[in-house]
C-alpha atoms as a PDB file:
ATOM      1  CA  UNK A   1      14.296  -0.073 -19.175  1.00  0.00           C
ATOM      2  CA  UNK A   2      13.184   2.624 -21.818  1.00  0.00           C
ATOM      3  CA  UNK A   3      17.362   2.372 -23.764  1.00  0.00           C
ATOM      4  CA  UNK A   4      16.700   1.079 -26.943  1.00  0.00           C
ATOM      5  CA  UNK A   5      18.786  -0.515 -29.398  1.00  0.00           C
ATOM      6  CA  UNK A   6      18.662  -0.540 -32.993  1.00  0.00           C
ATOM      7  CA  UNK A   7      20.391  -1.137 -35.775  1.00  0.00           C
ATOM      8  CA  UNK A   8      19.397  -0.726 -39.227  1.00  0.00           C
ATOM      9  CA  UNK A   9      19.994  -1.585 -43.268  1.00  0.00           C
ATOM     10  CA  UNK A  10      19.706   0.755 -45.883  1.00  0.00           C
ATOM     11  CA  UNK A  11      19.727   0.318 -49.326  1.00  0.00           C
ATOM     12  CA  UNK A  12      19.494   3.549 -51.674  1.00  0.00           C
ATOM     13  CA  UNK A  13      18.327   5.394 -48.573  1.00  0.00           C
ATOM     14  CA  UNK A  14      15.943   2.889 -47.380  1.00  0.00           C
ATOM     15  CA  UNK A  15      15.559   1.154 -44.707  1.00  0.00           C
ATOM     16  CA  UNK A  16      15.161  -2.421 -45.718  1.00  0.00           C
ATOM     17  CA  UNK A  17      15.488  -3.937 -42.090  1.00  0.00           C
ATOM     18  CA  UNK A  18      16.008  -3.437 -38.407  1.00  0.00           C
ATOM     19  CA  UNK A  19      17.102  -5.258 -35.413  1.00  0.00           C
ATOM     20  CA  UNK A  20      14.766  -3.671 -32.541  1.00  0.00           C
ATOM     21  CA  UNK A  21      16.000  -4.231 -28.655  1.00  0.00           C
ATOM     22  CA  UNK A  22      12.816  -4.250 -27.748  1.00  0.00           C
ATOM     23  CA  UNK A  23      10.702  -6.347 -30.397  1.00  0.00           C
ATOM     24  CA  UNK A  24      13.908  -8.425 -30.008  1.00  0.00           C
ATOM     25  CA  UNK A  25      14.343  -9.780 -33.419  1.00  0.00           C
ATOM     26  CA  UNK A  26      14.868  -8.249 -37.283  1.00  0.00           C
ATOM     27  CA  UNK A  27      11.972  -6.463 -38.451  1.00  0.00           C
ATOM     28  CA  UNK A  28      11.581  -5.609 -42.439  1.00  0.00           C
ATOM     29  CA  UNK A  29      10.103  -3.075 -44.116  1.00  0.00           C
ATOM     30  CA  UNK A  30      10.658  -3.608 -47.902  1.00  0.00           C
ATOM     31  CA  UNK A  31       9.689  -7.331 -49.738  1.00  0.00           C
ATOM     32  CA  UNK A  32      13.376  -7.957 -49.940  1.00  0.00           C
ATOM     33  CA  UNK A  33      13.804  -6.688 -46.211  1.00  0.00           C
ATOM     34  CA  UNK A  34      11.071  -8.742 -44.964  1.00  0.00           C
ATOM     35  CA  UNK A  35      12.933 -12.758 -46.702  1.00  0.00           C
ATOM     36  CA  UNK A  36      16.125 -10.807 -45.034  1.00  0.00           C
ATOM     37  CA  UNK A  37      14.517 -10.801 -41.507  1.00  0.00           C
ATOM     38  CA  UNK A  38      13.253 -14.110 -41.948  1.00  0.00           C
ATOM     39  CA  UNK A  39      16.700 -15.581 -43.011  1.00  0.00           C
ATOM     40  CA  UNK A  40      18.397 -14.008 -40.436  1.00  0.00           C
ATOM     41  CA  UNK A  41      15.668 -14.913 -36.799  1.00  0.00           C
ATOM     42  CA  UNK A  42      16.367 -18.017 -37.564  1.00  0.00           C
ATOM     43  CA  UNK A  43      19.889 -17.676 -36.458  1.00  0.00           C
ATOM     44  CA  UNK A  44      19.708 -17.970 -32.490  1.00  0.00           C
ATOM     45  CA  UNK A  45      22.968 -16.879 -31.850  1.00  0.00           C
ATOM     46  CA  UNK A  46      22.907 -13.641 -34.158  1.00  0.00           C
ATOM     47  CA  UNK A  47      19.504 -12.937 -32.049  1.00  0.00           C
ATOM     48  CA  UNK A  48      20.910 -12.972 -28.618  1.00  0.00           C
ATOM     49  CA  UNK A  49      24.229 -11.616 -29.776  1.00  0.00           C
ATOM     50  CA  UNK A  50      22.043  -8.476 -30.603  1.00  0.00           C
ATOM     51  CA  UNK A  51      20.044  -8.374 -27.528  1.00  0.00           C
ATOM     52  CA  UNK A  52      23.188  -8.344 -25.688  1.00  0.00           C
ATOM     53  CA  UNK A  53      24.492  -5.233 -27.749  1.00  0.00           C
ATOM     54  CA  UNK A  54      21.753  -3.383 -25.617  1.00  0.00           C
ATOM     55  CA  UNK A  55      23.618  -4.051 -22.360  1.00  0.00           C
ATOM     56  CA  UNK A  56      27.286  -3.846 -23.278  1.00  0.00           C
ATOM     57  CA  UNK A  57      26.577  -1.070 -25.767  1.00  0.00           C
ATOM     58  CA  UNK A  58      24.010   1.348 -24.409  1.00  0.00           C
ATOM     59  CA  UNK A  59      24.035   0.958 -20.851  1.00  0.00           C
ATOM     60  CA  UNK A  60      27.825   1.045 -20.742  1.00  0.00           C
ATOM     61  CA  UNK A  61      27.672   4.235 -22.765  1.00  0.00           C
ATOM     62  CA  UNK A  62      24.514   6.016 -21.007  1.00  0.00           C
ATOM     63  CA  UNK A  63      26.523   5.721 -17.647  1.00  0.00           C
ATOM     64  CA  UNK A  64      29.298   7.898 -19.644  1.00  0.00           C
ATOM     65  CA  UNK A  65      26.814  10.353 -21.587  1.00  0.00           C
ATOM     66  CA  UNK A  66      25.233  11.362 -18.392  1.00  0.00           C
ATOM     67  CA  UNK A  67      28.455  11.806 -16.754  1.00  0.00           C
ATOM     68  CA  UNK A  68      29.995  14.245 -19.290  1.00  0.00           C
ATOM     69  CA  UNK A  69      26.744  15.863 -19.207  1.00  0.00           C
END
């Protein structure tokens, strides 16, 4: 339960945005991050195609980090 996922967008080293496992939607942080966000919750199946990153990415590949260590 505490694997996050995250993925963000930088733009001359900042952030601008962030898709957030556990707020569950894009996040912004600059104006033009913030319209970005907004353009892209409204797509439902970008949304839960990101939510389910956090189970096929990071739990299939925290089963293999804490085998190797």
């Amino acid at each position: 339960k505490d694997i996050q996922y995250i993925k963000s967008y930088y733009y001359n080293k900042l952030e601008t945005n962030r898709f957030d496992s556990n707020v569950g939607k894009y996040v912004g942080y600059t104006a033009a991050g913030v319209r970005q966000a907004e353009i892209w919750n409204k797509d439902t199946s970008d949304i839960a195609a990101m939510r389910a990153q956090r189970e096929a990415y990071c739990l299939h590949n925290i089963g293999i980090d804490y085998q190797t260590v």
